[in-house]
C-alpha atoms as a PDB file:
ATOM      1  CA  UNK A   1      92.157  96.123  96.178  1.00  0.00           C
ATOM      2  CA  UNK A   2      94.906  97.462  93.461  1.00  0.00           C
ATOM      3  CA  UNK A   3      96.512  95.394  92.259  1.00  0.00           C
ATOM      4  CA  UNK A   4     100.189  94.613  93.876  1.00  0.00           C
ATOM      5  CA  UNK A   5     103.283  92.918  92.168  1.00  0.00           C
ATOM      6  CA  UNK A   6     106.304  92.255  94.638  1.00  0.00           C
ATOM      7  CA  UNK A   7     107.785  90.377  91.881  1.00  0.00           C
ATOM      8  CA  UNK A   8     108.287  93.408  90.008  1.00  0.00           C
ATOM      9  CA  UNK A   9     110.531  94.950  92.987  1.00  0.00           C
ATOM     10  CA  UNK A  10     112.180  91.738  93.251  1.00  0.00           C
ATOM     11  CA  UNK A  11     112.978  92.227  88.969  1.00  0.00           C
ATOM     12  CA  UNK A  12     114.075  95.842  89.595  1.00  0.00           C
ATOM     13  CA  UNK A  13     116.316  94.780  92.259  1.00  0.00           C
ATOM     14  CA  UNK A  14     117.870  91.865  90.513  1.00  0.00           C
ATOM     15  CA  UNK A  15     118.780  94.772  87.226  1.00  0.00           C
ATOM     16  CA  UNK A  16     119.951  96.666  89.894  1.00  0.00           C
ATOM     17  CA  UNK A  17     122.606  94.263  90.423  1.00  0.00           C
ATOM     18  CA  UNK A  18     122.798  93.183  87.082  1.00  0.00           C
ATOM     19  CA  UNK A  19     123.809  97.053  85.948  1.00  0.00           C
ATOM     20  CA  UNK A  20     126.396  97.024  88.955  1.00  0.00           C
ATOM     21  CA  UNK A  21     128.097  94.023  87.706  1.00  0.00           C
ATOM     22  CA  UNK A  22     128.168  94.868  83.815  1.00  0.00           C
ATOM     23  CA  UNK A  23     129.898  98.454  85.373  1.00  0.00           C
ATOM     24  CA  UNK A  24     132.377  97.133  87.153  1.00  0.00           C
ATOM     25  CA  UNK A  25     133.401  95.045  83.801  1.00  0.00           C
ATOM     26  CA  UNK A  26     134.349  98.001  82.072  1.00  0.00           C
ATOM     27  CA  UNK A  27     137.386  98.696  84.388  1.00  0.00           C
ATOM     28  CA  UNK A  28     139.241 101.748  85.316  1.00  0.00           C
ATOM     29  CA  UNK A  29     137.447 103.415  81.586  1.00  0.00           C
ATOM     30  CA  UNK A  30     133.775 103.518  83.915  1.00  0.00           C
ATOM     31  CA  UNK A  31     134.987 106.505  85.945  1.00  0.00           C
ATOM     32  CA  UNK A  32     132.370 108.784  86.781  1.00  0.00           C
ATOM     33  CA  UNK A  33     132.981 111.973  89.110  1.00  0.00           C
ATOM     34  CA  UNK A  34     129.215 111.650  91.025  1.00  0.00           C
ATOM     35  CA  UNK A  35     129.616 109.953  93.568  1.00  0.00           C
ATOM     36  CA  UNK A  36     126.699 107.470  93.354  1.00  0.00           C
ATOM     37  CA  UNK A  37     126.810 106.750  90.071  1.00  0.00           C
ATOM     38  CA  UNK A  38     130.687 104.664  91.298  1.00  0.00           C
ATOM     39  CA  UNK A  39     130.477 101.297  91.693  1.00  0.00           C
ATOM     40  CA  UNK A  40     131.436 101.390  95.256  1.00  0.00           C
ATOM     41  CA  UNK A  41     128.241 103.237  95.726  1.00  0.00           C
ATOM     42  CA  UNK A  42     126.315 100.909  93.298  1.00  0.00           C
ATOM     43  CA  UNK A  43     126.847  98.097  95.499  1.00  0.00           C
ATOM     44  CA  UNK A  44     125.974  99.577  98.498  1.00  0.00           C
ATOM     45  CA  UNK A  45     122.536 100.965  97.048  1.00  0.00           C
ATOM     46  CA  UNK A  46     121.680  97.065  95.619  1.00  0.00           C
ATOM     47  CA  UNK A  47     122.439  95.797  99.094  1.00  0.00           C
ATOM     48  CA  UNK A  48     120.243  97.788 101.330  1.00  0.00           C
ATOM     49  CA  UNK A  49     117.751  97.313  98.103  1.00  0.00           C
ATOM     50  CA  UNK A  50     118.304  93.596  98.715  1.00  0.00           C
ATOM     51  CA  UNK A  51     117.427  93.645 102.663  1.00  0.00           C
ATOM     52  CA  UNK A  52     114.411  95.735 101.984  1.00  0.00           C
ATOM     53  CA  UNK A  53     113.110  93.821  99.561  1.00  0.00           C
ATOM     54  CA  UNK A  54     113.925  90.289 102.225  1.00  0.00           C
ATOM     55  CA  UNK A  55     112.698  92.582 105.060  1.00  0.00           C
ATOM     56  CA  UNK A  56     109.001  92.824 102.913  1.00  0.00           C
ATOM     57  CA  UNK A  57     109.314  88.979 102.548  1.00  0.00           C
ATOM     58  CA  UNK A  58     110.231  87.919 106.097  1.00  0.00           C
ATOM     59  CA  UNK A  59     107.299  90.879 107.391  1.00  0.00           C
ATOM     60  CA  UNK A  60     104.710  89.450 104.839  1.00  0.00           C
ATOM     61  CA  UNK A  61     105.283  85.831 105.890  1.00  0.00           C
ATOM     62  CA  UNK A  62     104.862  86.590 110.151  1.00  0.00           C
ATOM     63  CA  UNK A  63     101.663  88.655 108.759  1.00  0.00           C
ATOM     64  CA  UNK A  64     100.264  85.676 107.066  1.00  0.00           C
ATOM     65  CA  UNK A  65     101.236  83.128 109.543  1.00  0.00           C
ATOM     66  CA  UNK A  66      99.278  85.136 112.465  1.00  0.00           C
ATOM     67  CA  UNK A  67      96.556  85.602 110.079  1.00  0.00           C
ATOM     68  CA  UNK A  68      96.416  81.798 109.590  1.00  0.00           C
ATOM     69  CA  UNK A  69      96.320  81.561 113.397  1.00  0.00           C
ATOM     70  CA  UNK A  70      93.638  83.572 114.154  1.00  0.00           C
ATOM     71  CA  UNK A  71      91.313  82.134 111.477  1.00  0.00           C
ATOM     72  CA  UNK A  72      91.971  78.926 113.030  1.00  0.00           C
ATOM     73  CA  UNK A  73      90.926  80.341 116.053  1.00  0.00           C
ATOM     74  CA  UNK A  74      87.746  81.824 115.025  1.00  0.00           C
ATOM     75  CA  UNK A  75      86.472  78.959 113.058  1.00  0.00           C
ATOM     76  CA  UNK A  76      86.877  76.952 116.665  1.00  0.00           C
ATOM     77  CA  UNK A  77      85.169  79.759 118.305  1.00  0.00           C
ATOM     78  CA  UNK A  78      82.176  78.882 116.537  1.00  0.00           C
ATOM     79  CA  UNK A  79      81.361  75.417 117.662  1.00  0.00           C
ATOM     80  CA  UNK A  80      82.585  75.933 120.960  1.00  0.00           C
ATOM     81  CA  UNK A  81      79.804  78.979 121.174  1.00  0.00           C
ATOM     82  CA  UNK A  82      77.285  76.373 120.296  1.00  0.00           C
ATOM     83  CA  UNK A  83      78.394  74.027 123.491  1.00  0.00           C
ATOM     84  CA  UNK A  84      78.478  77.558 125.902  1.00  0.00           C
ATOM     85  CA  UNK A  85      75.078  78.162 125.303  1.00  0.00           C
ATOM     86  CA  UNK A  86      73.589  74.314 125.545  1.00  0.00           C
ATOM     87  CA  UNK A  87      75.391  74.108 128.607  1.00  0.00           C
ATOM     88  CA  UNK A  88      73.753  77.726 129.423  1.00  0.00           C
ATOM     89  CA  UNK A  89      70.453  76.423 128.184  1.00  0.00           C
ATOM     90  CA  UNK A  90      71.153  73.316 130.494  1.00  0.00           C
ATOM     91  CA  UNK A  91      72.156  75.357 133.962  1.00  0.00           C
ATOM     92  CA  UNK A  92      68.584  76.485 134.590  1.00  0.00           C
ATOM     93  CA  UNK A  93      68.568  79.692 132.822  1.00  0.00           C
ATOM     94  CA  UNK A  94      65.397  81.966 132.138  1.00  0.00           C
ATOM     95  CA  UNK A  95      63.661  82.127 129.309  1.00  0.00           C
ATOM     96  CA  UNK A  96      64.677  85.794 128.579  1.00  0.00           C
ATOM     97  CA  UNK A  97      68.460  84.975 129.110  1.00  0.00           C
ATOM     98  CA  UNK A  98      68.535  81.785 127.095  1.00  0.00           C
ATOM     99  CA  UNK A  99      66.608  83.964 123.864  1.00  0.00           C
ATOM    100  CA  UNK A 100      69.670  86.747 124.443  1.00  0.00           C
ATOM    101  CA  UNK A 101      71.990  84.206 124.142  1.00  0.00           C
ATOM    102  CA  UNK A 102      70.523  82.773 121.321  1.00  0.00           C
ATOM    103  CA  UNK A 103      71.286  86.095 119.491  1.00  0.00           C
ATOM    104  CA  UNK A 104      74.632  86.353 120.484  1.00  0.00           C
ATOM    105  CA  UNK A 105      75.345  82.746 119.283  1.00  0.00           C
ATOM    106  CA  UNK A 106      73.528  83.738 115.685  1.00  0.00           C
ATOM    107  CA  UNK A 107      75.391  86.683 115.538  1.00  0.00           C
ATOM    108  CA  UNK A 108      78.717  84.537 116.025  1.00  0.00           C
ATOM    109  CA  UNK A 109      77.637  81.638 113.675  1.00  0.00           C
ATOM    110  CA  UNK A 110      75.915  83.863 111.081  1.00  0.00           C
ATOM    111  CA  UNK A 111      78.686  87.450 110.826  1.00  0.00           C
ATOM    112  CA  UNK A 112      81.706  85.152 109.322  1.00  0.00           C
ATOM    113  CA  UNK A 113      84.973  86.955 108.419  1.00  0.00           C
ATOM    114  CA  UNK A 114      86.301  87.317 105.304  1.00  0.00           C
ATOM    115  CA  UNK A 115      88.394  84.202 104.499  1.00  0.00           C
ATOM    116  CA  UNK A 116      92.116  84.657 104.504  1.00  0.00           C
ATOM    117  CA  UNK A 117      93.020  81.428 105.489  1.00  0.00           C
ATOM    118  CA  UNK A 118      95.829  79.402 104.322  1.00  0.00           C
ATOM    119  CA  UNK A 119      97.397  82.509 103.401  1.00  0.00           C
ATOM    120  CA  UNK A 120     100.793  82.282 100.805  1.00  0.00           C
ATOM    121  CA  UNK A 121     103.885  82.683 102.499  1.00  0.00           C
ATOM    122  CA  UNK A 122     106.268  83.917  99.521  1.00  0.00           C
ATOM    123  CA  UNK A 123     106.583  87.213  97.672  1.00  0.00           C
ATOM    124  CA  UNK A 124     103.818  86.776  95.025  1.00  0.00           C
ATOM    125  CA  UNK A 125     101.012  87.048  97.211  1.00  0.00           C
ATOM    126  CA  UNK A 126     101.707  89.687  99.754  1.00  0.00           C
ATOM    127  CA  UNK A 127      99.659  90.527 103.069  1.00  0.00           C
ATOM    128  CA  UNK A 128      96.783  92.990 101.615  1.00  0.00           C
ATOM    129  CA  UNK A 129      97.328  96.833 101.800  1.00  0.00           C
ATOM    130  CA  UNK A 130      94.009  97.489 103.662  1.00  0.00           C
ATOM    131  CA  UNK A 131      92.554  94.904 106.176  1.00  0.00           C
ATOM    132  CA  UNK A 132      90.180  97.036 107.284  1.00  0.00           C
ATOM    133  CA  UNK A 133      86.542  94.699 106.437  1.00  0.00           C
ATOM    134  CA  UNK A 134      88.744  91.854 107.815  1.00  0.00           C
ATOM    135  CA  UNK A 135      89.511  93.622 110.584  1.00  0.00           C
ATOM    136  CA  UNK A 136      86.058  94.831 111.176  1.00  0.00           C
ATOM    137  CA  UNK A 137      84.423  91.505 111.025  1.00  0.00           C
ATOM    138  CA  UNK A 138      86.619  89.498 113.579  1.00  0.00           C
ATOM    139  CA  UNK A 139      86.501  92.192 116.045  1.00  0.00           C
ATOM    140  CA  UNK A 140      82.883  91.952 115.712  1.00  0.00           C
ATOM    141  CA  UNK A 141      82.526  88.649 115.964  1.00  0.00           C
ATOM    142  CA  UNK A 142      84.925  88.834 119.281  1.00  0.00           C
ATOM    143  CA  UNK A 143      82.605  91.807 120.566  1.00  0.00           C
ATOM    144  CA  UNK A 144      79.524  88.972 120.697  1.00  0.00           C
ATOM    145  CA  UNK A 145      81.528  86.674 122.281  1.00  0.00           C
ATOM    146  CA  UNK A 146      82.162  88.896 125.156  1.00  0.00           C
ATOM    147  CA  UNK A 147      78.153  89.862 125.344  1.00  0.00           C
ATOM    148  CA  UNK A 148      77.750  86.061 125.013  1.00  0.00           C
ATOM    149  CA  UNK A 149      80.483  85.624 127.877  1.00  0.00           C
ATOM    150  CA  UNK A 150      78.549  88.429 130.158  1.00  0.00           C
ATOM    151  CA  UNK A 151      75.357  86.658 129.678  1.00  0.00           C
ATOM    152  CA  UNK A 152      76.805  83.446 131.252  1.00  0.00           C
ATOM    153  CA  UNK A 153      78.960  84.675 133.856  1.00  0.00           C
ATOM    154  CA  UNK A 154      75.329  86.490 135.155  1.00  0.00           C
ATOM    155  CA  UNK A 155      73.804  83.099 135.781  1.00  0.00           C
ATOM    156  CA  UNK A 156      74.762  81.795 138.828  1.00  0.00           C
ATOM    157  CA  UNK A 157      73.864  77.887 137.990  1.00  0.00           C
ATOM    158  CA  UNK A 158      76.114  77.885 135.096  1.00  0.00           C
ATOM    159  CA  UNK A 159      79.251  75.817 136.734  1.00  0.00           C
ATOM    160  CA  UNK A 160      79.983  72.931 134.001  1.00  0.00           C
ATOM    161  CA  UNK A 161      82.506  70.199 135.153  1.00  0.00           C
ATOM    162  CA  UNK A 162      83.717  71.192 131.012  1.00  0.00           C
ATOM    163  CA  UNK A 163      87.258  72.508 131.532  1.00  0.00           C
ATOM    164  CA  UNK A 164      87.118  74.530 128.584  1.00  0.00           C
ATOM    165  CA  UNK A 165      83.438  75.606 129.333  1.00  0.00           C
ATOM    166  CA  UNK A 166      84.721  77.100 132.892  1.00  0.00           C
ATOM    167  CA  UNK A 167      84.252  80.869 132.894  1.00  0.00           C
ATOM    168  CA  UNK A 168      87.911  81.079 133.269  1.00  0.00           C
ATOM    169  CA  UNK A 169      88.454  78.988 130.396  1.00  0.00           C
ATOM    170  CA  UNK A 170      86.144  81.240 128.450  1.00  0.00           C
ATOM    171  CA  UNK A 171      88.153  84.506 129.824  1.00  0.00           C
ATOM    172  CA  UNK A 172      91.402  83.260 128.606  1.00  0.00           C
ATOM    173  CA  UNK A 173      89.661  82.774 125.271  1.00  0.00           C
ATOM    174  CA  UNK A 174      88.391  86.230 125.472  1.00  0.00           C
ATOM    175  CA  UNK A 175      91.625  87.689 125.559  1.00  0.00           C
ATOM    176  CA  UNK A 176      93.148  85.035 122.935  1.00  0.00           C
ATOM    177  CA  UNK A 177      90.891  86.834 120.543  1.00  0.00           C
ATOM    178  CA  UNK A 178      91.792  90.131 120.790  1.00  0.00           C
ATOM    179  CA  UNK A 179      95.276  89.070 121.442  1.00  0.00           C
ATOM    180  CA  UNK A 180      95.349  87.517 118.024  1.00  0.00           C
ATOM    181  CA  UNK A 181      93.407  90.746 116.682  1.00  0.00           C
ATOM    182  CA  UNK A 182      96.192  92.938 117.733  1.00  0.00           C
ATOM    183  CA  UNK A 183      98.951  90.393 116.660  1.00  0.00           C
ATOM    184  CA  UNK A 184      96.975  90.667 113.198  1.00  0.00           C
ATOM    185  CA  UNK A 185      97.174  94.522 113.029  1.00  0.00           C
ATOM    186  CA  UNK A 186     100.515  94.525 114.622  1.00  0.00           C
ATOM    187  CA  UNK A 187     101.905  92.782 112.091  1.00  0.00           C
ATOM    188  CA  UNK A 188     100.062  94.294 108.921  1.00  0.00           C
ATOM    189  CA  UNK A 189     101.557  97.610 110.058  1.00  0.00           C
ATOM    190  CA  UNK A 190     105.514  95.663 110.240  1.00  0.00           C
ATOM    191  CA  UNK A 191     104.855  94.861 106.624  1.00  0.00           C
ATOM    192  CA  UNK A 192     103.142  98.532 105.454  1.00  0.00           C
ATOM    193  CA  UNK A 193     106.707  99.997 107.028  1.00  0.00           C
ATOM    194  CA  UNK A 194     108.748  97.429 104.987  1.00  0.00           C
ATOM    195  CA  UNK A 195     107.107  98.062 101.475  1.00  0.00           C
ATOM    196  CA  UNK A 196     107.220 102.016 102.531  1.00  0.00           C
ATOM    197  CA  UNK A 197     111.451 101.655 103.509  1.00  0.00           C
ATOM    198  CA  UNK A 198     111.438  99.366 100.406  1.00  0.00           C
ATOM    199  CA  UNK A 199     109.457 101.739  97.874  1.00  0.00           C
ATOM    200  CA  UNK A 200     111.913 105.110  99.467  1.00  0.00           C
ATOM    201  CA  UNK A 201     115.194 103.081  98.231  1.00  0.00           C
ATOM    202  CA  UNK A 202     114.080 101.965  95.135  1.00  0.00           C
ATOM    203  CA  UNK A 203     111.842 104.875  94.098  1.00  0.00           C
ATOM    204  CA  UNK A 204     112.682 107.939  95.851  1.00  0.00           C
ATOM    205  CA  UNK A 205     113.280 111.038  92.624  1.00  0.00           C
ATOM    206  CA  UNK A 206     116.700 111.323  92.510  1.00  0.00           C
ATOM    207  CA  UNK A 207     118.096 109.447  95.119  1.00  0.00           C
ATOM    208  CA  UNK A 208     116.366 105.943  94.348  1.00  0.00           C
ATOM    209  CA  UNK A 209     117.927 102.950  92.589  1.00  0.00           C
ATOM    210  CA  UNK A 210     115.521 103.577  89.582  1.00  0.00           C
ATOM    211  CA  UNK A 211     116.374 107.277  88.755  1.00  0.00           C
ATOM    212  CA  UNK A 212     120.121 106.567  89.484  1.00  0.00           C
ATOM    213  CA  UNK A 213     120.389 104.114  86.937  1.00  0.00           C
ATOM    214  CA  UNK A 214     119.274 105.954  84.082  1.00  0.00           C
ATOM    215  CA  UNK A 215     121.797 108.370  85.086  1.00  0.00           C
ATOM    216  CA  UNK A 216     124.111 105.206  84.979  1.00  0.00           C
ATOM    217  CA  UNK A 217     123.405 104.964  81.724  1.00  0.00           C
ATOM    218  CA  UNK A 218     123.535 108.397  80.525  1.00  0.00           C
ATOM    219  CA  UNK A 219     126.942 108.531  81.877  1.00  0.00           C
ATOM    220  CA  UNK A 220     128.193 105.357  79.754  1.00  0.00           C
ATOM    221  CA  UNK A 221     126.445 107.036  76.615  1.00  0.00           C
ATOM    222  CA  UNK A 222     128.507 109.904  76.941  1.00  0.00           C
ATOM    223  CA  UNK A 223     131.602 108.349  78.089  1.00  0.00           C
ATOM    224  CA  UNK A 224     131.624 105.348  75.623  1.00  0.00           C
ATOM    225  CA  UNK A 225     129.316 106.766  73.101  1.00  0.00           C
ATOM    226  CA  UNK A 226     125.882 105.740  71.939  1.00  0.00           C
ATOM    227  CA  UNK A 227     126.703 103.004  69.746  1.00  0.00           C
ATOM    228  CA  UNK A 228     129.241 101.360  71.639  1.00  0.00           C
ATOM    229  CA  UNK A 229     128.805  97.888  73.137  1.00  0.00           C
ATOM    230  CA  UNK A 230     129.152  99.102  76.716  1.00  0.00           C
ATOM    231  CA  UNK A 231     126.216 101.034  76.166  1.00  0.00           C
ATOM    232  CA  UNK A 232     124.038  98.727  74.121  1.00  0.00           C
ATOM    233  CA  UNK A 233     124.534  96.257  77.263  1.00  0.00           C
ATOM    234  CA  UNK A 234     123.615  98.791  80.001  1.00  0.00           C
ATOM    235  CA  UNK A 235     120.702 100.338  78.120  1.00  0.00           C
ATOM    236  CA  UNK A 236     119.266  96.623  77.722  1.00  0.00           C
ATOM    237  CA  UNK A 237     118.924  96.523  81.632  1.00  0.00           C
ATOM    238  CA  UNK A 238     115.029  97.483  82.446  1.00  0.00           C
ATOM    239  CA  UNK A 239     113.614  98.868  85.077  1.00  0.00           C
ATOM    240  CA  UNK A 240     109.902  99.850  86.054  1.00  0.00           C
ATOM    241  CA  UNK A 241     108.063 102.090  88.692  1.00  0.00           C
ATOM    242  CA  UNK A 242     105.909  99.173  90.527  1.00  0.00           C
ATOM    243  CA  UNK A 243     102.763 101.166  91.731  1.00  0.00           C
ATOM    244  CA  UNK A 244      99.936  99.410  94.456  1.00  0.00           C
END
């Protein structure tokens, strides 16, 4: 996966202000004609800069939190598997049907999905821009579970006394799963909207924070000249294209 630094948003957006703020100190003599290049408009800009970048955050933490769920989930998934097909084994089963489910239960033990859990909640280790071999694994894994479920509900002896073995037990859990699955793509494509809303405002050519603040300072070269301290202070201000 490239590599991806929400820090370095979080840095341009700080300068952002930072230029703003040093601006506005000149007074009345910072007077450009464009329009966004006034501090009026400067302010604005670094605000809805500052929501998008909080809007990333709050996205990335509900992704990671979900994600933490459903791993949870899983991992109980597997041991409870284990007790569905004892219990299966138990119920008077045939041979044939006990050896089927004994490949669905492998195939639930043995296909584990990647780990992700315990996931950061802050900034500096963002929700991942593809999930897709995630993605692929748990719905897998849910897909046995069903075949597993299917195999069971087709033996009429299987009735445990178990609440969580019933079969209606088991059907909730069914749909937990690919509840949580959605919930898990749901929210990956929340955060992929954030970065993109985020990425337009600061990074958009000619319109985005970044370009607009070298034309900042171009307009305090010329208006104060190159070697003047109102220059020397704005030119110090960095900024960066962050790419993913």
């Amino acid at each position: 996966m490239p590599a991806y630094n929400e820090t370095g948003h979080a840095i341009n957006v700080a300068n952002s202000e930072k230029l703003t703020l040093e601006v506005t100190s000149f007074g009345t003599a910072y007077n450009p004609s464009k329009l966004s290049l006034k501090t009026a408009q400067l302010t604005i800009e670094t605000n809805k800069a500052k929501a998008a970048l909080l809007d990333v955050v709050s996205k990335n933490t509900i992704f990671n939190n979900i994600t933490n769920t459903r791993s949870d989930l899983f991992d109980a998934l597997r041991p409870l598997s284990t007790r569905i097909v004892n219990t299966f084994i138990a119920s008077g089963a045939t041979p044939q049907k006990i050896k089927d489910a004994k490949v669905f239960l492998r195939k639930i033990q043995g296909k584990r999905a990647t780990p992700i859990k315990n996931l950061p909640v802050n900034p500096e280790a963002p929700a991942p821009v593809s999930i897709s071999a995630s993605q692929q694994s748990y719905t897998q894994i849910t897909m046995h579970f069903a075949g597993l479920l299917d195999l069971v509900k087709s033996e009429a002896g299987y009735t445990p006394n178990e609440a969580d073995l019933k079969i209606a037990a088991l059907d909730a859990k069914y749909a937990d799963l690919n509840a949580k699955n959605t919930a898990v793509l749901n929210a990956h494509t929340a955060v992929s909207k954030a970065r993109i809303d985020r990425d337009k405002i600061l990074y958009t050519e000619g319109t985005g924070i970044i370009d607009n603040a070298k034309l900042v300072k171009t307009y305090v070269k010329g208006a104060f000249g190159s070697t003047s301290m109102e220059y020397k202070k704005v030119s110090a201000i960095k900024f960066r294209i962050v790419k993913q």
